[in-house]
Protein backbone atom coordinates (compact mmCIF):
# COMPACT_ATOMS: atom_id res chain seq x y z
CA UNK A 1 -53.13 71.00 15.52
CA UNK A 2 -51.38 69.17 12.69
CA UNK A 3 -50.54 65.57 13.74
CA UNK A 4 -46.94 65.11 12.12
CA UNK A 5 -45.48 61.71 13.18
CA UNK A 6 -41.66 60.67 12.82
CA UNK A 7 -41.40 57.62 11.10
CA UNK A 8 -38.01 56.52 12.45
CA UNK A 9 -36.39 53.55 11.44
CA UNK A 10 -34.36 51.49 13.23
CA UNK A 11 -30.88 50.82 11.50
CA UNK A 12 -30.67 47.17 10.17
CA UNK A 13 -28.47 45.07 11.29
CA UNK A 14 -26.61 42.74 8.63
CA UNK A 15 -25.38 39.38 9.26
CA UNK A 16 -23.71 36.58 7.99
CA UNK A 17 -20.76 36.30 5.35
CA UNK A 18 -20.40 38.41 2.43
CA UNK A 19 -19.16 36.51 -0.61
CA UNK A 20 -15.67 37.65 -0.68
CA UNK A 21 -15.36 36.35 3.06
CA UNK A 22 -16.92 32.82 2.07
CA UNK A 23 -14.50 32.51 -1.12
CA UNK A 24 -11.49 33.35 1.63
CA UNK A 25 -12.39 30.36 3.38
CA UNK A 26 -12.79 28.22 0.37
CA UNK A 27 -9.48 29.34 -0.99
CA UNK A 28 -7.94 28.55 2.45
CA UNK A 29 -9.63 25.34 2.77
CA UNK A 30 -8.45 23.97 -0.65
CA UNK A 31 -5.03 24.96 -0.10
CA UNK A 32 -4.75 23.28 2.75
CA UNK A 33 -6.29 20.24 1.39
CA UNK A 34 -3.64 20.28 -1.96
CA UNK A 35 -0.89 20.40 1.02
CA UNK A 36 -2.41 17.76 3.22
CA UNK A 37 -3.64 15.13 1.12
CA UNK A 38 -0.89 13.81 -0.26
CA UNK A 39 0.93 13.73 2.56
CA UNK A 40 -1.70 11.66 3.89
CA UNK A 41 -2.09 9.37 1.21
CA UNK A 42 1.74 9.01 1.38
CA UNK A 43 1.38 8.20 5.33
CA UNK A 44 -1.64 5.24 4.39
CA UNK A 45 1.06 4.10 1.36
CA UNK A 46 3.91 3.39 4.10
CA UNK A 47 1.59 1.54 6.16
CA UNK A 48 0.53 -0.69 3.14
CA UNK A 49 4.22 -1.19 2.87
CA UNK A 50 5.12 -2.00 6.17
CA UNK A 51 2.39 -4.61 6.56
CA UNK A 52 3.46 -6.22 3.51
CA UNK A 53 7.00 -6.23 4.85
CA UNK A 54 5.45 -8.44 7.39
CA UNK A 55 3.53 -10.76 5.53
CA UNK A 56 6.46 -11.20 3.62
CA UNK A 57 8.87 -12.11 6.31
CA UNK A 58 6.02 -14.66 7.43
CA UNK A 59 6.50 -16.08 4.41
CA UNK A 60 9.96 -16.37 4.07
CA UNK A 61 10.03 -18.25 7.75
CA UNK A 62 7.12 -20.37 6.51
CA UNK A 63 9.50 -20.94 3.69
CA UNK A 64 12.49 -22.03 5.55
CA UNK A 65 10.53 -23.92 8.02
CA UNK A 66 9.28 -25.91 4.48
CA UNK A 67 12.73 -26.13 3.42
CA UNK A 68 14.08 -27.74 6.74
CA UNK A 69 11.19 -30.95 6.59
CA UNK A 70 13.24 -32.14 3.02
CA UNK A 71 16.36 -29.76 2.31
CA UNK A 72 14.29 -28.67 -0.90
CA UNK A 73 11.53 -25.99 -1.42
CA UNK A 74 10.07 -28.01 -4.45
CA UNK A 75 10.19 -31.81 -2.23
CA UNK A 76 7.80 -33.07 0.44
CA UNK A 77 9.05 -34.42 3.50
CA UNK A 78 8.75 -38.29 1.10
CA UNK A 79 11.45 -36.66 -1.37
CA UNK A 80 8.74 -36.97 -4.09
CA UNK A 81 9.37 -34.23 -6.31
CA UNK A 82 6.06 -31.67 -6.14
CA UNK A 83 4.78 -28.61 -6.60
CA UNK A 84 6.22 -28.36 -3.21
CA UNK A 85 6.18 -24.62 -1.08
CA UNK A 86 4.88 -23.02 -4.20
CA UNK A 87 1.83 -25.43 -4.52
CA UNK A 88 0.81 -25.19 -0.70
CA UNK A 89 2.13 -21.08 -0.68
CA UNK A 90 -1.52 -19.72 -1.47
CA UNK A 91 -3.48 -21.85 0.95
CA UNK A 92 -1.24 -19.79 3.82
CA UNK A 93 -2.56 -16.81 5.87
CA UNK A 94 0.54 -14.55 4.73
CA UNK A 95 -0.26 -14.89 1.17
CA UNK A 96 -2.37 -11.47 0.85
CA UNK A 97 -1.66 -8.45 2.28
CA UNK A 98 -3.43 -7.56 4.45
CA UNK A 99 -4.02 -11.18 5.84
CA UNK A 100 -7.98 -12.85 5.31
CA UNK A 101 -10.43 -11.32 7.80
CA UNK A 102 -8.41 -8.14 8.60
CA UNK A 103 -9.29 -6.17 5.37
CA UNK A 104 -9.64 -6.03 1.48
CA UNK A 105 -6.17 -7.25 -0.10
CA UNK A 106 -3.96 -4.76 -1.10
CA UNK A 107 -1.15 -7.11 -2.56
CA UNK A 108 -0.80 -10.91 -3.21
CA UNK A 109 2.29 -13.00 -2.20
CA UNK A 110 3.67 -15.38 -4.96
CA UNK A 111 6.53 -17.39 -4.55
CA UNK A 112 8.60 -19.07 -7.77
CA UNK A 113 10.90 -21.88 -6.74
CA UNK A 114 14.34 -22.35 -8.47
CA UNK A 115 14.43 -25.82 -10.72
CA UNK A 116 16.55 -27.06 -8.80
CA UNK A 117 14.65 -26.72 -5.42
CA UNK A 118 17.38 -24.86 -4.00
CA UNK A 119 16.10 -21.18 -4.05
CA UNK A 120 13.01 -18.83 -4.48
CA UNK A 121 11.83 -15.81 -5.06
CA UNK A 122 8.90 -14.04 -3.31
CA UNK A 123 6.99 -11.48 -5.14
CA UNK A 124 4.00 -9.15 -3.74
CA UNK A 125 1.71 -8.06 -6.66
CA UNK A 126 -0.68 -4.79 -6.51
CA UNK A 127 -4.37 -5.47 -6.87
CA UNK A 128 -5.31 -3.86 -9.35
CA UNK A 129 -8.50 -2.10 -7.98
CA UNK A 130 -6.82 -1.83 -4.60
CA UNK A 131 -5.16 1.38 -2.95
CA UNK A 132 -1.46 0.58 -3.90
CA UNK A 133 -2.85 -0.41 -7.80
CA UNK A 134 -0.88 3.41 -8.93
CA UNK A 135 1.90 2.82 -6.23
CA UNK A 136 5.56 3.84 -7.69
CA UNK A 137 7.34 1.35 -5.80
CA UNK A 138 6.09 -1.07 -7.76
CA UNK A 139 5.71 -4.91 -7.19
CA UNK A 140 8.03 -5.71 -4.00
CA UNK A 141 10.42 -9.28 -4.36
CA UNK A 142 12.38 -10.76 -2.02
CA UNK A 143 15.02 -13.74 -2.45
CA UNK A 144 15.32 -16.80 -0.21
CA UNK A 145 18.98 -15.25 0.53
CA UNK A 146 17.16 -11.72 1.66
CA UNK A 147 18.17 -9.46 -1.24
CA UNK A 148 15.46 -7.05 -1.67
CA UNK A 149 13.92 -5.75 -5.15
CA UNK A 150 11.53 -4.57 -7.58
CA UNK A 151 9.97 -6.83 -9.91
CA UNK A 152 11.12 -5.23 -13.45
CA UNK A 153 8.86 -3.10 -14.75
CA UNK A 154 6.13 -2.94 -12.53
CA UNK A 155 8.54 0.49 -10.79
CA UNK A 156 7.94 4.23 -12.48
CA UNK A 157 6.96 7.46 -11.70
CA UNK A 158 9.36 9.09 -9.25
CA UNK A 159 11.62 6.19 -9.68
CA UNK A 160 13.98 6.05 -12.14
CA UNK A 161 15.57 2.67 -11.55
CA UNK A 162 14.95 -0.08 -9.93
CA UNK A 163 17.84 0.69 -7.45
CA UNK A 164 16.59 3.81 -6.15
CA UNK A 165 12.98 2.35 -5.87
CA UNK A 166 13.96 -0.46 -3.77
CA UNK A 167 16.15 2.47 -1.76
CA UNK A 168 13.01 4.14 -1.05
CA UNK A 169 10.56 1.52 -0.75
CA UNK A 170 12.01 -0.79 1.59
CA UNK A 171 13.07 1.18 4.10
């Protein structure tokens, strides 16, 4: 008697991703990223913006508040002429953005006061190595009377004037 054995094998059973499935998801993945991201770092930029617009009316209260002690912005309360709200402007907790202790800066808060003591001009400057530093709005200003601007040249990008930055920008 002849001993003949079957060899049977069982099937095998594959799994995991083939290659073309895994570059699918990779394609899918990175488009959704190049859609997502910059709405997201569009959605960070407005809230940069809109504490700054806060800091910034801080410091245009302070600066009233400084004007009302001796009807100037460059006196003291003594009428000696000083380096008055612009000397004592960076020693104030609105003079960053965001204030001290609630982040890195992302802008600092200048103020230039008129000759005459009668007007000023606030102006937020990007740090440089901050997240704002490549920000087409540019370098935010704000008069003592309100009006709203760009500092020249500091604007570009998708901006083609000054105008239609602050347009976009301060809103």
């Amino acid at each position: 008697m002849s001993t003949s054995r079957s060899l049977s094998r069982s099937p095998v059973v594959a799994s995991g991703f083939t290659l073309i499935e895994l570059m699918i998801a990779v394609a899918v993945v990175a488009i959704l990223a190049a859609v997502a991201y910059p709405s997201y770092r569009e959605h960070v930029a407005k809230g940069h913006r809109g504490q700054l617009k806060t800091q910034m009316a801080l410091a245009q209260q302070w600066m009233e508040r400084f004007y009302s002690d001796a009807y100037s912005y460059k006196k003291n309360t003594a009428g000696d002429t000083v380096d008055g709200a612009a000397g004592l402007f960076s020693t104030q907790p609105f003079s960053a953005s965001p204030p001290s202790g609630e982040g890195a800066a992302v802008y600092t808060l200048a103020v230039e006061v008129a000759a005459d003591g009668q007007s000023y001009t606030l102006t937020a400057t990007r740090v440089a190595t901050g997240p704002m530093a490549a920000d087409p709005c540019g370098n935010p200003t704000v008069t003592g009377k309100g009006v709203k601007g760009v500092a020249s040249g500091t604007f570009g990008g998708r901006y083609a004037t000054a105008a239609a930055a602050v347009a976009e920008c301060w809103r």
